[in-house]
PDB file of N, CA and C in Angstrom:
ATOM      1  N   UNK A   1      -9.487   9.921  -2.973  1.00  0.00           N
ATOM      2  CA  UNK A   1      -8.415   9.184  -3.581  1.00  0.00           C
ATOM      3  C   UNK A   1      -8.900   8.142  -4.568  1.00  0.00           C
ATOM      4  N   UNK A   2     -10.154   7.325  -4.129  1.00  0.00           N
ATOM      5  CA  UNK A   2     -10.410   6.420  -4.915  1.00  0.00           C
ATOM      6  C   UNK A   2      -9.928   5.386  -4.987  1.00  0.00           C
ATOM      7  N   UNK A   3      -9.749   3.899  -5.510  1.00  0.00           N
ATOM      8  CA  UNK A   3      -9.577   2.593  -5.468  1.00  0.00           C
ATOM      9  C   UNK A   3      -8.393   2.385  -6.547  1.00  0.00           C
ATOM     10  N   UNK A   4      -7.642   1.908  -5.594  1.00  0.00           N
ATOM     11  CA  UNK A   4      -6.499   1.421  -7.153  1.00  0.00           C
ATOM     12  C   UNK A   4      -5.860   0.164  -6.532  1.00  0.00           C
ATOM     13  N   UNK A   5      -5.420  -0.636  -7.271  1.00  0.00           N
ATOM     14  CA  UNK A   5      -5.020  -1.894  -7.836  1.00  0.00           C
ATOM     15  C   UNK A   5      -3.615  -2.156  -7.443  1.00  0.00           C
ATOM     16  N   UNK A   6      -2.960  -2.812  -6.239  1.00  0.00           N
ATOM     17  CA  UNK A   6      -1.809  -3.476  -6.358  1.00  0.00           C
ATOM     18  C   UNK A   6      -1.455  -4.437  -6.340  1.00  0.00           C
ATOM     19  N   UNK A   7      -0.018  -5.061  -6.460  1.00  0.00           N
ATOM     20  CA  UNK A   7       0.091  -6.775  -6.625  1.00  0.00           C
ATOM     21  C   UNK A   7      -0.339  -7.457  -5.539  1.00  0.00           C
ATOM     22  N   UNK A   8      -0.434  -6.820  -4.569  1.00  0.00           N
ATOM     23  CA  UNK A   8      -1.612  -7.793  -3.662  1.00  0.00           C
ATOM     24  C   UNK A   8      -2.331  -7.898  -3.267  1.00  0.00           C
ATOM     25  N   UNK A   9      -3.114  -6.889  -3.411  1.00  0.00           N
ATOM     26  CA  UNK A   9      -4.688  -6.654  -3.066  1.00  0.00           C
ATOM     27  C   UNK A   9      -5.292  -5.595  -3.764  1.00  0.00           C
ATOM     28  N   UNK A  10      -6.531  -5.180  -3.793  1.00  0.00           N
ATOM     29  CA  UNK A  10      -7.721  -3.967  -4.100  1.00  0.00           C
ATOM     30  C   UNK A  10      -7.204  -3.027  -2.983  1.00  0.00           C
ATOM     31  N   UNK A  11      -7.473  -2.288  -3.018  1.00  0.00           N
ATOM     32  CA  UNK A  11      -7.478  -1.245  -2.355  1.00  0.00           C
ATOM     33  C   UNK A  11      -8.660   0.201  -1.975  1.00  0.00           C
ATOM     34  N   UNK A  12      -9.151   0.341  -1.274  1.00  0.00           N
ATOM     35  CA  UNK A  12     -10.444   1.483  -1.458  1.00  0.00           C
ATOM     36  C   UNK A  12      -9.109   2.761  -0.678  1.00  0.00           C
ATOM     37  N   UNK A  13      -9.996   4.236  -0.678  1.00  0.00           N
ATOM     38  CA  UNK A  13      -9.455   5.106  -0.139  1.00  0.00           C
ATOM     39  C   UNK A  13      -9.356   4.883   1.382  1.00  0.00           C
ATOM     40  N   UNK A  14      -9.491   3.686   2.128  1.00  0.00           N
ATOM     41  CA  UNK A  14      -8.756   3.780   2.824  1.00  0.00           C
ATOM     42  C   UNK A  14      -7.596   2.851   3.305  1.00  0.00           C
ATOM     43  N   UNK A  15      -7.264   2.390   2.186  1.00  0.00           N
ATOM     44  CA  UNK A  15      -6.059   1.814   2.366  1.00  0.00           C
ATOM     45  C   UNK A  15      -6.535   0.441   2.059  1.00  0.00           C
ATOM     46  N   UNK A  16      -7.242  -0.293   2.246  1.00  0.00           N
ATOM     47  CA  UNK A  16      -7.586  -1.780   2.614  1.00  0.00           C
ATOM     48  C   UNK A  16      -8.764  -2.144   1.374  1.00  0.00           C
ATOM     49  N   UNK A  17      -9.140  -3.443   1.845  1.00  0.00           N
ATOM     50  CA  UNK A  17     -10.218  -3.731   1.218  1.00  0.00           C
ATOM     51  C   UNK A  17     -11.382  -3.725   1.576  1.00  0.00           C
ATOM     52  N   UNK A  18     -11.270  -3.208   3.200  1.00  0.00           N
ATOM     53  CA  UNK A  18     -12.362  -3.648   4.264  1.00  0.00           C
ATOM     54  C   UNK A  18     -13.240  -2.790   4.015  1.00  0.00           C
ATOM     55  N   UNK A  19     -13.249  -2.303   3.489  1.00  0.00           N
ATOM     56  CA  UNK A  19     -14.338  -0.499   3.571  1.00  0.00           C
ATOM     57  C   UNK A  19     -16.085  -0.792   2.494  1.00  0.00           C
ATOM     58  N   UNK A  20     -16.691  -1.155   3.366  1.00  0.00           N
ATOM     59  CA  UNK A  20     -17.570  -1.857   2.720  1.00  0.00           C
ATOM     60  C   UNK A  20     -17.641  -3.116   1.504  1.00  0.00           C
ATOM     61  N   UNK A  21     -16.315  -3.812   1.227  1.00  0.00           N
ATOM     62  CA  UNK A  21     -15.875  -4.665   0.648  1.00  0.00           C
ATOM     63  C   UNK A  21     -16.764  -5.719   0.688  1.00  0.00           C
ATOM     64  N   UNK A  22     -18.082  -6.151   0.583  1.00  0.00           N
ATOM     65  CA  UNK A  22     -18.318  -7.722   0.767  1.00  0.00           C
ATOM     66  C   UNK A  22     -17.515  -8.649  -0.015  1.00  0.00           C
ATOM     67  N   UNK A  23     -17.163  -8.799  -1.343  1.00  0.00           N
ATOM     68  CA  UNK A  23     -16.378  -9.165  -1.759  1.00  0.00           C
ATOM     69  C   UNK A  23     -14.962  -9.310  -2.676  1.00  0.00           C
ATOM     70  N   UNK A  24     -14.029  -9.829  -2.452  1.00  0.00           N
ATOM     71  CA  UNK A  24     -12.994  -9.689  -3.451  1.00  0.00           C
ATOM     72  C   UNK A  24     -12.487 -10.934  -3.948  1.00  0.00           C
ATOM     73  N   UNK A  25     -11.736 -10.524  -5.156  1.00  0.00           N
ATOM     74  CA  UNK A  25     -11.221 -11.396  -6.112  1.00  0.00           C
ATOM     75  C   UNK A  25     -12.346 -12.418  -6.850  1.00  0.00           C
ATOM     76  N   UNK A  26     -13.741 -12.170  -6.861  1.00  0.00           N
ATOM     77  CA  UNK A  26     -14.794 -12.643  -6.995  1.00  0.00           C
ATOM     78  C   UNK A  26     -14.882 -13.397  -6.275  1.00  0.00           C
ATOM     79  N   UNK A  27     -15.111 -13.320  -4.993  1.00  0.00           N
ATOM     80  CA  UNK A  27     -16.046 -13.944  -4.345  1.00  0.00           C
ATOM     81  C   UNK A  27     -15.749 -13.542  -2.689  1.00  0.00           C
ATOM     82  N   UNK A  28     -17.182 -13.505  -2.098  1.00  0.00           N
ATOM     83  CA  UNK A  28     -17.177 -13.076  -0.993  1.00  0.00           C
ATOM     84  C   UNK A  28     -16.562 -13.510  -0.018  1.00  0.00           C
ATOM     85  N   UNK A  29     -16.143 -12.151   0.915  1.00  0.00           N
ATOM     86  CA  UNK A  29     -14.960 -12.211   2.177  1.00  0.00           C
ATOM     87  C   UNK A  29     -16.066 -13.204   3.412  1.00  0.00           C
ATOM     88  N   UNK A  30     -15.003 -13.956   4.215  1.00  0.00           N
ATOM     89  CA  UNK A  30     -15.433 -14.472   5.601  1.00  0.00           C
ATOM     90  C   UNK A  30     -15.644 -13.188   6.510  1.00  0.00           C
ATOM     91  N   UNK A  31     -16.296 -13.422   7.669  1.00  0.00           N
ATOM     92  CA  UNK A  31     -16.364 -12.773   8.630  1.00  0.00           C
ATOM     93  C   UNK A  31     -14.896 -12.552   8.900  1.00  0.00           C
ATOM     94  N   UNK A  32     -14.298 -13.663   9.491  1.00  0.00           N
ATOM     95  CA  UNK A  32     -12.723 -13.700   9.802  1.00  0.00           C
ATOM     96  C   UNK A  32     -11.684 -12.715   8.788  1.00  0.00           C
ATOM     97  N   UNK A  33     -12.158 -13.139   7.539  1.00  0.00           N
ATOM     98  CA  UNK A  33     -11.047 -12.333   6.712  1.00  0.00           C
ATOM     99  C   UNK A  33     -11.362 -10.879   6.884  1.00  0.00           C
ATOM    100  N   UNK A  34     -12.888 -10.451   6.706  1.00  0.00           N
ATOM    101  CA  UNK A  34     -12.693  -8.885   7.214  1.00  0.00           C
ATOM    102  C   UNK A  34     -12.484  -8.515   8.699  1.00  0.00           C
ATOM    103  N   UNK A  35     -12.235  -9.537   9.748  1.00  0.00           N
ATOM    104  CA  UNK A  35     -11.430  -9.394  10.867  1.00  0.00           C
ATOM    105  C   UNK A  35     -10.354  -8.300  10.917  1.00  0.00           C
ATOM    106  N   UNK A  36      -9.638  -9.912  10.151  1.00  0.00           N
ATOM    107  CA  UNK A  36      -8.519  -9.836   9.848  1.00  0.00           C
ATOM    108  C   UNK A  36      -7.686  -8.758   8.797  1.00  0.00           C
ATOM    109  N   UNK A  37      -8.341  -7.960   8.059  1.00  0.00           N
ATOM    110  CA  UNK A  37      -8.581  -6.674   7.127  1.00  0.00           C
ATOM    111  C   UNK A  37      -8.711  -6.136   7.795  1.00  0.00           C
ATOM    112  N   UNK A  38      -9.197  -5.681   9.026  1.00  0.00           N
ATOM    113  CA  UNK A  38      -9.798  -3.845   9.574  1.00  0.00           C
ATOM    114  C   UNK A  38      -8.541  -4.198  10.752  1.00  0.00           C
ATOM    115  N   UNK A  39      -8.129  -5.014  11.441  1.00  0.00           N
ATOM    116  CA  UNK A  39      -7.313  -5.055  12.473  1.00  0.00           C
ATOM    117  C   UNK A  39      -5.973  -4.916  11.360  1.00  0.00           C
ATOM    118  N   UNK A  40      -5.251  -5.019  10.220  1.00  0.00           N
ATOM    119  CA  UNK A  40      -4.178  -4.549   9.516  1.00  0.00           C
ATOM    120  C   UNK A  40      -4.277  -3.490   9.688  1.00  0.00           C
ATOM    121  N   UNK A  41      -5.680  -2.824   8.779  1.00  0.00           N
ATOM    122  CA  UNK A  41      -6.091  -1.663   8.780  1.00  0.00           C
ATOM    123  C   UNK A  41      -5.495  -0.427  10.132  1.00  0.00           C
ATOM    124  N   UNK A  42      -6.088  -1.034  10.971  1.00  0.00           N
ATOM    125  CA  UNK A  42      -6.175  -0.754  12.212  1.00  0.00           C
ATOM    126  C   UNK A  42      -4.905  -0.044  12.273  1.00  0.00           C
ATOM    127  N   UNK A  43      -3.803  -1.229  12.475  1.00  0.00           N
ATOM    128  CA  UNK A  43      -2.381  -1.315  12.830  1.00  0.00           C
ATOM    129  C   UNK A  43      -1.613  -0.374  11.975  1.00  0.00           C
ATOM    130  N   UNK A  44      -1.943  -0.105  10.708  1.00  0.00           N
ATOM    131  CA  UNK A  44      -1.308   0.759   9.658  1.00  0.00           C
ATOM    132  C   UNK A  44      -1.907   2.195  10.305  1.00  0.00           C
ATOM    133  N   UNK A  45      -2.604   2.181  10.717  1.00  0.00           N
ATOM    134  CA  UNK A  45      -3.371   3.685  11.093  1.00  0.00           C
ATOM    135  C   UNK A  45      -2.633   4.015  12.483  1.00  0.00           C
ATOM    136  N   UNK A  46      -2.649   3.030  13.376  1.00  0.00           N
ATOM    137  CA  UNK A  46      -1.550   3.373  14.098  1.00  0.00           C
ATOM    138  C   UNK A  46      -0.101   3.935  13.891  1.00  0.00           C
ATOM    139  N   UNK A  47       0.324   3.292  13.354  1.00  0.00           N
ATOM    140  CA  UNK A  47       1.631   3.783  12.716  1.00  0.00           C
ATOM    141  C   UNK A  47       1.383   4.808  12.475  1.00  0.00           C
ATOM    142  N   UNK A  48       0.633   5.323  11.393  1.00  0.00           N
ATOM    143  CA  UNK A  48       0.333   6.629  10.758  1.00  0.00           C
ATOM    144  C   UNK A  48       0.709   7.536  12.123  1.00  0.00           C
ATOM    145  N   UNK A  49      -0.139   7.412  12.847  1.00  0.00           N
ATOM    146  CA  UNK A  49      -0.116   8.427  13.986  1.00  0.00           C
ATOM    147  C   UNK A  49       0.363   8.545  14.632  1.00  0.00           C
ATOM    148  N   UNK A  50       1.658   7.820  15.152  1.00  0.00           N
ATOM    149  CA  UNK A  50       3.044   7.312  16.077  1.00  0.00           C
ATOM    150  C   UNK A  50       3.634   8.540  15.043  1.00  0.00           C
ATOM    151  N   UNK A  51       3.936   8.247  13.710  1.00  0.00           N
ATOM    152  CA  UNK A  51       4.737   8.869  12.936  1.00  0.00           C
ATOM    153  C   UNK A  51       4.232  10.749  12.799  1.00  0.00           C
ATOM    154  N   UNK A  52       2.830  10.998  12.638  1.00  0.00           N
ATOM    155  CA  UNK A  52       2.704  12.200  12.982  1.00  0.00           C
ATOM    156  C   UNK A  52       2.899  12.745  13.971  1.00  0.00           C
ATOM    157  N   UNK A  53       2.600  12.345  15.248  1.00  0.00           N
ATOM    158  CA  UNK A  53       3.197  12.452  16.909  1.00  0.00           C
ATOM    159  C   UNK A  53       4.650  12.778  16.455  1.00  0.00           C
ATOM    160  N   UNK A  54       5.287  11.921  16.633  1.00  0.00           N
ATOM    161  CA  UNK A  54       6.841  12.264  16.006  1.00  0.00           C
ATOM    162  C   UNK A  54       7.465  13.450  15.041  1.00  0.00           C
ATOM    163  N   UNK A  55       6.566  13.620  14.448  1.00  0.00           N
ATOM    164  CA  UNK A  55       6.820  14.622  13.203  1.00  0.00           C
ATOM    165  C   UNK A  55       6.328  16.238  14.196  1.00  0.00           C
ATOM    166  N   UNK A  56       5.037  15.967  14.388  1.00  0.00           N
ATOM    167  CA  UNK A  56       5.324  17.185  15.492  1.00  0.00           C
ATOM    168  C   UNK A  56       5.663  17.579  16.577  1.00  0.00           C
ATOM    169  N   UNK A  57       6.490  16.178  17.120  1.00  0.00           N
ATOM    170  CA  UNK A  57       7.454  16.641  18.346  1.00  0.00           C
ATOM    171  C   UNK A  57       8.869  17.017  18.013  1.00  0.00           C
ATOM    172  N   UNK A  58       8.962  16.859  16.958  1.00  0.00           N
ATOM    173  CA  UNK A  58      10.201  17.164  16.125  1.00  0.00           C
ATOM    174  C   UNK A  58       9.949  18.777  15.658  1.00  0.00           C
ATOM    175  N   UNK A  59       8.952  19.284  15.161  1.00  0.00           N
ATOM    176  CA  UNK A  59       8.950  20.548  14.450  1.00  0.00           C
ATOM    177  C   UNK A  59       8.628  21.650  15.795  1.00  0.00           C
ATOM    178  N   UNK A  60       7.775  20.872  17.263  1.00  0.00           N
ATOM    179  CA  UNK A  60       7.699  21.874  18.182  1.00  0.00           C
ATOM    180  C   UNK A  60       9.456  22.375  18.749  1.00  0.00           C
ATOM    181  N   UNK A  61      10.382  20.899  18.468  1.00  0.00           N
ATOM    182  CA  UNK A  61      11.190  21.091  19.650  1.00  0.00           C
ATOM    183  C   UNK A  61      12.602  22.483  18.480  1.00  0.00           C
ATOM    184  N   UNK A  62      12.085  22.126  17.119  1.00  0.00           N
ATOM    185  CA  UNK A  62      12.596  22.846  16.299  1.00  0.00           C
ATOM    186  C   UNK A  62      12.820  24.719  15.960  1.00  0.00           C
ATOM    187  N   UNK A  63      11.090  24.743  16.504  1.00  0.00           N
ATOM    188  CA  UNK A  63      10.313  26.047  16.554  1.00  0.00           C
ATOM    189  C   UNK A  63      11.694  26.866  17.762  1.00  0.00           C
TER     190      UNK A  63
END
């Protein structure tokens, strides 16, 4: 996918900035802030997979 640019942050292919990011907006991340980056991270990836769970309990009960 590659890195693209939105109004509120960098972004790498995986969603975040955390992905080997030492620094952004010129100048380097805290320990805390990439905490705080991979646990969003985290939480969005969850979702992701609540929502695929769902999607194929929906298409088995469909079948």
């Amino acid at each position: 996918m590659g890195q693209t640019e939105g109004p509120e942050e960098k972004t790498m292919h995986c969603g975040t900035s955390c992905c080997g990011a030492e620094y952004e907006d010129g100048r380097f991340l805290t320990k805390d802030e990439k905490v705080k980056m991979l646990l969003e991270y985290k939480e969005k990836l969850e979702q992701e997979v609540k929502g695929i769970e769902e999607t194929i309990s929906s298409l088995k009960k469909a079948a």
